[in-house]
N, C-alpha and C. Protein backbone atom coordinates (compact mmCIF):
# COMPACT_ATOMS: atom_id res chain seq x y z
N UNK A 1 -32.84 23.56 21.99
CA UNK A 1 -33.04 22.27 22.63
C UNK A 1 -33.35 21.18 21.61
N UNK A 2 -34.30 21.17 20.28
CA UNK A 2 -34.42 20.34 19.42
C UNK A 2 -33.33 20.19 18.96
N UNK A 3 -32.45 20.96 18.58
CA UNK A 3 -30.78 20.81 17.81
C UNK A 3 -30.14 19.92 18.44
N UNK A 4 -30.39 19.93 19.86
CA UNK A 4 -29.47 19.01 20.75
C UNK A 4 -30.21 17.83 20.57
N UNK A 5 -30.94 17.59 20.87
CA UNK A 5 -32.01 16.31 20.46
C UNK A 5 -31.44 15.40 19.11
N UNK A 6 -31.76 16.43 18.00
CA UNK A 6 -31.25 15.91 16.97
C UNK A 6 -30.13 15.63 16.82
N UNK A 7 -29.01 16.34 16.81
CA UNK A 7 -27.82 16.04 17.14
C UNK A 7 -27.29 14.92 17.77
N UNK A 8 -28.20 14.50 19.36
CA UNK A 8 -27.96 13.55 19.89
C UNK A 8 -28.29 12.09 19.75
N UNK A 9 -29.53 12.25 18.39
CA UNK A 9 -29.90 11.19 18.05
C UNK A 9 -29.47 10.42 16.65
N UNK A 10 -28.69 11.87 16.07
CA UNK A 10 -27.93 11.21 15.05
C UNK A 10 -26.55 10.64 15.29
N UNK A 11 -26.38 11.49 16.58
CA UNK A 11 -24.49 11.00 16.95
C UNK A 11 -24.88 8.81 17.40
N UNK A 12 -26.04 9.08 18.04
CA UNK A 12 -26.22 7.83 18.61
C UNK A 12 -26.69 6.56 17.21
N UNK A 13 -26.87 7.27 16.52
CA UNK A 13 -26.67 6.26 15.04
C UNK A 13 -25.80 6.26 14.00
N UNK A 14 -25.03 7.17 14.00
CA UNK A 14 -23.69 7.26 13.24
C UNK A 14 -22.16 6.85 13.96
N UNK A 15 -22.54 6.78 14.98
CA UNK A 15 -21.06 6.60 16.28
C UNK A 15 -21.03 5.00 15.58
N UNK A 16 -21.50 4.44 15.95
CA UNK A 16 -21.10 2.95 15.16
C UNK A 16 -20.94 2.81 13.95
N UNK A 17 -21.45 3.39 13.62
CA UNK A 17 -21.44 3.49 12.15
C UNK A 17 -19.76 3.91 11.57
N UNK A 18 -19.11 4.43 12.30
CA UNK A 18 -18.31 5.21 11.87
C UNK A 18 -17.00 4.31 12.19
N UNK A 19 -17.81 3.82 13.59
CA UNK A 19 -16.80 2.75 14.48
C UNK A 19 -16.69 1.37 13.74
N UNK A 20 -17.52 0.90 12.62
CA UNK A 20 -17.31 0.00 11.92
C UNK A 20 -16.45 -0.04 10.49
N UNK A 21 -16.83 1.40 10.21
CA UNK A 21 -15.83 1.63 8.93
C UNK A 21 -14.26 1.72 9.75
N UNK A 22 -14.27 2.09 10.48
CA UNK A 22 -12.86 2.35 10.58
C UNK A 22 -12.11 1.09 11.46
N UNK A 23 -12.96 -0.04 11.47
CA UNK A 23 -11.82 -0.98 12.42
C UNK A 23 -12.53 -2.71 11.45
N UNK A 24 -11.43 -3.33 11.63
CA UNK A 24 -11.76 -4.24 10.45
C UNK A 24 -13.05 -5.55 11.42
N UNK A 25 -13.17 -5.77 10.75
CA UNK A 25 -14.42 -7.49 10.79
C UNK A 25 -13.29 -8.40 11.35
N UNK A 26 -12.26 -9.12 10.55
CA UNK A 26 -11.60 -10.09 10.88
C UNK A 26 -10.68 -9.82 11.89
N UNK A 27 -9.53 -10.94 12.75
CA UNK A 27 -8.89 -10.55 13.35
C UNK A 27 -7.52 -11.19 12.33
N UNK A 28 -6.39 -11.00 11.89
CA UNK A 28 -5.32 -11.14 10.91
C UNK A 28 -4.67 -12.44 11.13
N UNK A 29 -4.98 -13.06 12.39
CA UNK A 29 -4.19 -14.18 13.06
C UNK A 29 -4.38 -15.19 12.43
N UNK A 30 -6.22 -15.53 12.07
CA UNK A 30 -6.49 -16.51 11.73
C UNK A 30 -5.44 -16.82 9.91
N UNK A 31 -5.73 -15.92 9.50
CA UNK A 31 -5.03 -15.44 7.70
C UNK A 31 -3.43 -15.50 7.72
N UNK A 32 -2.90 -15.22 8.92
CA UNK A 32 -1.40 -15.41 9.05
C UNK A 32 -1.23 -16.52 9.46
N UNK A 33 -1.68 -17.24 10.01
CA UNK A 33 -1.36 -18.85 10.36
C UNK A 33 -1.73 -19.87 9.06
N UNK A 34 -2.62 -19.40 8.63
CA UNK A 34 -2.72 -20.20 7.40
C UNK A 34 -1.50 -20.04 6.17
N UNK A 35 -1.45 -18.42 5.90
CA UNK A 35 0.18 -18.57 5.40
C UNK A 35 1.22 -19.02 5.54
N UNK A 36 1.45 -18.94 7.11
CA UNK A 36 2.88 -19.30 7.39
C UNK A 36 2.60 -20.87 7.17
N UNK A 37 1.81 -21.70 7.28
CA UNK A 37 1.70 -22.86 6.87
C UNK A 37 1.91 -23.14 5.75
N UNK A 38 1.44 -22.21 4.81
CA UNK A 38 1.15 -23.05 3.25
C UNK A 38 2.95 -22.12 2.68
N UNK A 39 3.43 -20.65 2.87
CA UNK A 39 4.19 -20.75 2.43
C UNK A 39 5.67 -20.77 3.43
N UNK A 40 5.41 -20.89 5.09
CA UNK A 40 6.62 -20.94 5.48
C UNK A 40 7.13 -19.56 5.29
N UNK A 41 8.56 -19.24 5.11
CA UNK A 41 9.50 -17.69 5.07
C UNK A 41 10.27 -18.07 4.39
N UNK A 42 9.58 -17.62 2.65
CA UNK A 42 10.25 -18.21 1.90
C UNK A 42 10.71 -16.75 0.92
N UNK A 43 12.02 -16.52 0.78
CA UNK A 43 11.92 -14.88 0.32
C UNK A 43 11.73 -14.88 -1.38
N UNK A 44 11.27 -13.49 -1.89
CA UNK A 44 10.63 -13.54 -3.46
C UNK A 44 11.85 -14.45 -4.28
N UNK A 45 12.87 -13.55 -3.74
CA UNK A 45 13.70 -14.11 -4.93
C UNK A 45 14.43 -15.70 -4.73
N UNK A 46 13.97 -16.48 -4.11
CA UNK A 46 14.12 -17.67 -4.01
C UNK A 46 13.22 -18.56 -4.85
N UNK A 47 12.07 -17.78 -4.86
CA UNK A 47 10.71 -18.63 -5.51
C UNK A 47 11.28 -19.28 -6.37
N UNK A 48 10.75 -20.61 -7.08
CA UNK A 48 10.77 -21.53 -8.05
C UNK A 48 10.29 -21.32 -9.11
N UNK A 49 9.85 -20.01 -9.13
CA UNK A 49 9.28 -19.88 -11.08
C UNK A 49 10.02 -18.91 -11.45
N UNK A 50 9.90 -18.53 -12.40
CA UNK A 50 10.98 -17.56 -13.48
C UNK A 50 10.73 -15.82 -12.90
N UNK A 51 9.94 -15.84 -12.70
CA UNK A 51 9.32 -14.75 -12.35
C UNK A 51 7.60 -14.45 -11.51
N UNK A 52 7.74 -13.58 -10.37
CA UNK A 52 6.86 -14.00 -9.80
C UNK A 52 5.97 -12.11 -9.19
N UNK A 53 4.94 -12.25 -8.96
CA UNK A 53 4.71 -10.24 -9.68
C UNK A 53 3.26 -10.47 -8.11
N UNK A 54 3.59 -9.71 -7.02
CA UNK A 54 2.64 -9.91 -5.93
C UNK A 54 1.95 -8.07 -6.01
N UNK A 55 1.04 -7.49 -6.21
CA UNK A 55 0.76 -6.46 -6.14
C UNK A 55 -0.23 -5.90 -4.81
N UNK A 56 0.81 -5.44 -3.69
CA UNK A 56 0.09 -4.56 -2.48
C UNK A 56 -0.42 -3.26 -2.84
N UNK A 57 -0.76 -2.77 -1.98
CA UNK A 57 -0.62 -1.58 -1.78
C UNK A 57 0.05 -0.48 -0.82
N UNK A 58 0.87 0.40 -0.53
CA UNK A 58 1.44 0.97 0.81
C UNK A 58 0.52 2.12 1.00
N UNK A 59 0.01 2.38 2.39
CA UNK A 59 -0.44 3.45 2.54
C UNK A 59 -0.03 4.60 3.08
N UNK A 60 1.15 4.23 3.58
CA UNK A 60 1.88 5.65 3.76
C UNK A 60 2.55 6.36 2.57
N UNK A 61 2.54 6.04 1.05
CA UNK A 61 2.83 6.49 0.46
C UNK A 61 2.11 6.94 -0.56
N UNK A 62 0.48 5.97 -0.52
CA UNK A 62 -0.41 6.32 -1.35
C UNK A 62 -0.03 5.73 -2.64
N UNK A 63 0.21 4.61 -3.24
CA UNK A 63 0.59 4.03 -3.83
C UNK A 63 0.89 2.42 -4.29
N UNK A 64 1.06 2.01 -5.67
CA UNK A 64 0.98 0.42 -5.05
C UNK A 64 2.25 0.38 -5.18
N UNK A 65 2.84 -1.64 -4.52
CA UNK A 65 3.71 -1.69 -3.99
C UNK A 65 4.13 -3.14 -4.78
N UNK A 66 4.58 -3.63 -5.74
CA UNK A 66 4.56 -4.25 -6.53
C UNK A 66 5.97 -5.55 -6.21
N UNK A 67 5.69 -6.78 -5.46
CA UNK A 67 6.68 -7.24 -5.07
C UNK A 67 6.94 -8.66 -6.05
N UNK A 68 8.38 -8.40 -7.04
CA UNK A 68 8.72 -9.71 -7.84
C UNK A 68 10.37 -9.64 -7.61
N UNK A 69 10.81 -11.05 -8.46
CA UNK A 69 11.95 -11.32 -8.78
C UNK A 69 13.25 -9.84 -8.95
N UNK A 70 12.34 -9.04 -10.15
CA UNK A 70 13.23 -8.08 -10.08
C UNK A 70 13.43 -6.93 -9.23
N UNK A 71 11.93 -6.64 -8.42
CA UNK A 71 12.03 -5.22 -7.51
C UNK A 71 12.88 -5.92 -6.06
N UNK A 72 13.02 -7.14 -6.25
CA UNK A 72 14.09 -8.04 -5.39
C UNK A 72 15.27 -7.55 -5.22
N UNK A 73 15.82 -7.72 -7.04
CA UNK A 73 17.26 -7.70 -6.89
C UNK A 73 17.60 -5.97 -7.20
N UNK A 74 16.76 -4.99 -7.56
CA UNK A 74 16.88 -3.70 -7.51
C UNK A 74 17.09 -3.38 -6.05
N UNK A 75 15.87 -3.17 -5.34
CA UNK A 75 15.94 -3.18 -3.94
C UNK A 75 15.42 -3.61 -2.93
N UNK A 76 16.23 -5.04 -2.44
CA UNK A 76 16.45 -5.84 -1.39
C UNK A 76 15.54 -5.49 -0.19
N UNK A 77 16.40 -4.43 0.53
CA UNK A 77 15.64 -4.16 1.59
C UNK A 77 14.12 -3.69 1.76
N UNK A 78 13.96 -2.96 0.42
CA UNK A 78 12.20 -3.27 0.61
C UNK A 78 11.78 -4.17 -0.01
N UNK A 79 12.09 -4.92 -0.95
CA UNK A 79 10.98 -5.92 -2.04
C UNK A 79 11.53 -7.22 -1.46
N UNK A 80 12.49 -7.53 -0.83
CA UNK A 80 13.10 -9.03 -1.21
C UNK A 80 12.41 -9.50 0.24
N UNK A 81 10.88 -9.86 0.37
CA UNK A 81 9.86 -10.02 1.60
C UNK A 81 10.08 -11.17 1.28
N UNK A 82 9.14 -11.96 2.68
CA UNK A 82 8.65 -13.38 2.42
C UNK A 82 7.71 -13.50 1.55
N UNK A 83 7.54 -14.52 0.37
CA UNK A 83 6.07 -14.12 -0.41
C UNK A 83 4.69 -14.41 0.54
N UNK A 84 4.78 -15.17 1.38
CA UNK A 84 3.56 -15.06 2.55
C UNK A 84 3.41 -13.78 3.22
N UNK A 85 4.44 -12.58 3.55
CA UNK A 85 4.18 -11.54 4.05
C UNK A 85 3.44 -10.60 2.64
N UNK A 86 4.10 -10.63 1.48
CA UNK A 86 3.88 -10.00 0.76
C UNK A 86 2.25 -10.05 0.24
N UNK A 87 1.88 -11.35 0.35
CA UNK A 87 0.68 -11.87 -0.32
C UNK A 87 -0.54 -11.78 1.17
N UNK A 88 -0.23 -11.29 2.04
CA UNK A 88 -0.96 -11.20 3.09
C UNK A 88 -1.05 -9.44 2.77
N UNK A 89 0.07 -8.96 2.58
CA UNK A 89 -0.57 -7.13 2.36
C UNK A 89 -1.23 -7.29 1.12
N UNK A 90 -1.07 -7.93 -0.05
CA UNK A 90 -2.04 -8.01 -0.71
C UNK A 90 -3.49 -8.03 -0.44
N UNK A 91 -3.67 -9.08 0.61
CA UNK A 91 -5.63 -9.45 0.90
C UNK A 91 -5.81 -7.96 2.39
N UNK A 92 -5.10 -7.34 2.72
CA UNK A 92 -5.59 -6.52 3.44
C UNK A 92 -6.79 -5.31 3.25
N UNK A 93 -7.48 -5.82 2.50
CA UNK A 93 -8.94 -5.30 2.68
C UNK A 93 -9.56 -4.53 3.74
N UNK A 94 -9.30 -3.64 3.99
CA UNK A 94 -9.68 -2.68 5.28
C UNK A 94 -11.12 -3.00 6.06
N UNK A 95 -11.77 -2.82 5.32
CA UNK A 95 -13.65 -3.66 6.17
C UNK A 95 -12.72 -5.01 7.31
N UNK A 96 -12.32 -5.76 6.16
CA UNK A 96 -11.93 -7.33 6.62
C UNK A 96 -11.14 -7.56 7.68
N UNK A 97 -9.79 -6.87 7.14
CA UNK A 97 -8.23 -7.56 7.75
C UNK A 97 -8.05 -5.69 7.66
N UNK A 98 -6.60 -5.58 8.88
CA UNK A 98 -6.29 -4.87 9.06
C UNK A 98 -5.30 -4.73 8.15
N UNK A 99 -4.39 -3.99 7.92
CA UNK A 99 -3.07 -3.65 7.08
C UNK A 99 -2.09 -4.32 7.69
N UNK A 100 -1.58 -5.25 6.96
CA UNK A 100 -0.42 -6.14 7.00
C UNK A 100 1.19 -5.25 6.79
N UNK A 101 1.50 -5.26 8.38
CA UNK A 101 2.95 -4.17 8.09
C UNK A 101 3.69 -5.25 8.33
N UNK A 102 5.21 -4.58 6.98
CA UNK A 102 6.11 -5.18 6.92
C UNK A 102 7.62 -4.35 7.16
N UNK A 103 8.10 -5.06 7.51
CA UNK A 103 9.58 -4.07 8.04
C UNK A 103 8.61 -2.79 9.19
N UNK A 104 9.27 -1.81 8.94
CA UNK A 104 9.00 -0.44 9.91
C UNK A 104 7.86 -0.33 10.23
């Protein structure tokens, strides 16, 4: 009967606890409206500088996800993003913002 006690009094202080690590603080809307403002859908390899180097991360692959000029013209269908989509999986900070999915 104390096991249950205890048990029940730690579930009742760790349940949130657990429920906060795993779901973010912010809601993404506010952070995506401000992008689409400042950069519009503007794709990498259009940008106006010589070269331009956005570093995400993907988590289905466990790995980072490195979006410029050249992983553009290698391969299109994954790198050649809007730089506002790209630079939004960048700030996805898990506490904060949720994970910014792109394509699939």
């Amino acid at each position: 009967m104390i096991g249950f006690i205890i048990f029940a009094g730690l579930g009742y202080i760790l349940i949130p606890k657990f429920y906060a690590l795993s779901h973010s603080n912010y809601n993404r809307k506010g952070i995506e409206g401000i992008v689409e403002k400042l950069f519009g859908y503007v794709p990498i390899k259009d940008a106006l500088t010589k070269e331009i180097c956005i570093v995400a991360y993907e988590y289905n692959s466990h790995e980072p996800r490195i979006y410029s000029k050249y992983s553009a013209s290698e391969d299109p269908v994954t790198f050649d993003v809007g730089i506002g989509n790209a630079s939004e999986a960048s700030s996805a900070a898990p506490i904060y913002f949720d994970p910014k999915v792109i394509g699939d």
